[in-house]
C-alpha atoms as a PDB file:
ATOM      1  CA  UNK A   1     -21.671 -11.358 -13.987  1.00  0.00           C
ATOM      2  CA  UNK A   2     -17.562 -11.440 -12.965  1.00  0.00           C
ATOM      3  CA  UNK A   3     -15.368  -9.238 -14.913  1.00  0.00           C
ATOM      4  CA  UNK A   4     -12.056 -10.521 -15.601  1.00  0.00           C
ATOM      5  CA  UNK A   5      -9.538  -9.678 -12.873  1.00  0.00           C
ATOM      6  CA  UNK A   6     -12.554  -9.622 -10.228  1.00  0.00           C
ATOM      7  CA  UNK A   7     -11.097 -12.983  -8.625  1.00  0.00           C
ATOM      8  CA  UNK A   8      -7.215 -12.172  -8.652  1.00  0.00           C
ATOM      9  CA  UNK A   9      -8.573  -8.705  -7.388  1.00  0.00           C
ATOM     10  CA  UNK A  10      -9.861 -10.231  -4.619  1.00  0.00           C
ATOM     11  CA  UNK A  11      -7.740 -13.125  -4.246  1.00  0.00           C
ATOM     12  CA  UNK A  12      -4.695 -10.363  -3.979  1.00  0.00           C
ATOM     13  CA  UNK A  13      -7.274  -8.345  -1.165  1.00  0.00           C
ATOM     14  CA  UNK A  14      -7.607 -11.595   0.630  1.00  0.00           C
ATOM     15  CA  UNK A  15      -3.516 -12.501   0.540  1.00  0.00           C
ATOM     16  CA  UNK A  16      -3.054  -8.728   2.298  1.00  0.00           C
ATOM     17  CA  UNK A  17      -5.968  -8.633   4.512  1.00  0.00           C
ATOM     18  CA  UNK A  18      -4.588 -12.084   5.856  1.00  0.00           C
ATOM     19  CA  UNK A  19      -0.814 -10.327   6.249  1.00  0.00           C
ATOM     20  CA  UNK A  20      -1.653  -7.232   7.838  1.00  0.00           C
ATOM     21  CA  UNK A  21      -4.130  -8.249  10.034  1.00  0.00           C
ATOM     22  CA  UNK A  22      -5.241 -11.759  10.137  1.00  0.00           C
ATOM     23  CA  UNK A  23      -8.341 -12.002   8.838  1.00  0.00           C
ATOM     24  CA  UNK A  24     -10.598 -11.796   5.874  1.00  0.00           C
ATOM     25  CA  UNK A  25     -11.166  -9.327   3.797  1.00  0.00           C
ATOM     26  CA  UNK A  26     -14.918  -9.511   4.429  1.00  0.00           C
ATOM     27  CA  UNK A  27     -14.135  -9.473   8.417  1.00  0.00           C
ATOM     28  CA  UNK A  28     -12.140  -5.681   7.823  1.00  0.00           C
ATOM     29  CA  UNK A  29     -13.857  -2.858   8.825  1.00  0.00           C
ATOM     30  CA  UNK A  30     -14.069   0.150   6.651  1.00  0.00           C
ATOM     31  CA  UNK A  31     -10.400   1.284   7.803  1.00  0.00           C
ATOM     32  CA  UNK A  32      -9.183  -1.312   7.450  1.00  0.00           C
ATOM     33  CA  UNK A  33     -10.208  -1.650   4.113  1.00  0.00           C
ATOM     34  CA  UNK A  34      -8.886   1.172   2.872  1.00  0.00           C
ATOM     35  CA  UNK A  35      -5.498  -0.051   3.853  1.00  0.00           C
ATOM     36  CA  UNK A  36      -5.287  -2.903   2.356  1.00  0.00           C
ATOM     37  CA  UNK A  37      -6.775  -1.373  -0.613  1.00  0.00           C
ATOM     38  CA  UNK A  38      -3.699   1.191  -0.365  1.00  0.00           C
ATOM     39  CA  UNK A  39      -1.128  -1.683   0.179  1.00  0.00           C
ATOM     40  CA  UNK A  40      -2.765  -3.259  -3.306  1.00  0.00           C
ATOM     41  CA  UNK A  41      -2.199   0.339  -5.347  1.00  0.00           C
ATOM     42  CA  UNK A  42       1.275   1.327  -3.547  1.00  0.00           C
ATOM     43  CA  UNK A  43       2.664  -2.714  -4.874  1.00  0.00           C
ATOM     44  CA  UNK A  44       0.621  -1.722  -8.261  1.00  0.00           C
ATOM     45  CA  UNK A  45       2.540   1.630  -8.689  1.00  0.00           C
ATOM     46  CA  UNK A  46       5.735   0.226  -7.882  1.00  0.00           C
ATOM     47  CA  UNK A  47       9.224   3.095  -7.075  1.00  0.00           C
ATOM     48  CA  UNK A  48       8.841   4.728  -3.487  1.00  0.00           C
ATOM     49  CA  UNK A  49       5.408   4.392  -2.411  1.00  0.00           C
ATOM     50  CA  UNK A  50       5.409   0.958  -2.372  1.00  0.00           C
ATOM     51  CA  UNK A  51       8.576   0.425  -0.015  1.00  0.00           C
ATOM     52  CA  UNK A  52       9.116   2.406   2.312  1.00  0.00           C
ATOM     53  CA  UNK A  53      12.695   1.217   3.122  1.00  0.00           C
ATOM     54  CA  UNK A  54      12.971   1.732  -0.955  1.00  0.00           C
ATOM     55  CA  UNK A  55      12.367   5.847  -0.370  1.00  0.00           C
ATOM     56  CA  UNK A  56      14.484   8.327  -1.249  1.00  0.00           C
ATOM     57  CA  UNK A  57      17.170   9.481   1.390  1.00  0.00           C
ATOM     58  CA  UNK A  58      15.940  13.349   2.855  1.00  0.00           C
ATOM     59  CA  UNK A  59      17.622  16.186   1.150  1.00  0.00           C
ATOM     60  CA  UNK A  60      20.673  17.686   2.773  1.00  0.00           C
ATOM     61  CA  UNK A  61      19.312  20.786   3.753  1.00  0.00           C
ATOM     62  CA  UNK A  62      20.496  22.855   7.302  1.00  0.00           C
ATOM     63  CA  UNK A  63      19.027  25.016   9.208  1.00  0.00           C
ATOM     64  CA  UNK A  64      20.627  28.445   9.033  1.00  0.00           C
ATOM     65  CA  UNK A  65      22.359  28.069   5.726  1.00  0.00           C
ATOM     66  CA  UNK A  66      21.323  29.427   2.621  1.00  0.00           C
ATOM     67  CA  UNK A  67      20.607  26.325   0.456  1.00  0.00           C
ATOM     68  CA  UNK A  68      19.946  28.129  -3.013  1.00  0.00           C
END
């Protein structure tokens, strides 16, 4: 039995696995899995984690000072 969302789950693992590293999904090794299975969530989540050249600029903190 396929649950609903099983194909555009995988169809969406296939489209990344294909991007990242030119293959299937199935080909991947376990590593590799578990990136593209990050890359899925991070675009799911949306904000920061998704784009990295979306994150937040470093806070201006210097050494030596007294930043309270």
């Amino acid at each position: 039995m396929t649950r609903t969302g099983d194909s555009e789950h995988m169809a969406e693992l296939e489209k990344i696995a294909q991007e990242k590293f030119s293959k299937s999904y199935e080909e991947l090794d376990a590593h590799e899995r578990i990136q593209v299975g990050g890359t899925k969530g991070g675009h799911a989540r949306g904000g920061h984690s998704a784009d990295p050249d979306r994150a937040p600029p470093p806070p201006e903190v210097k050494f030596g000072e007294d930043n309270n």
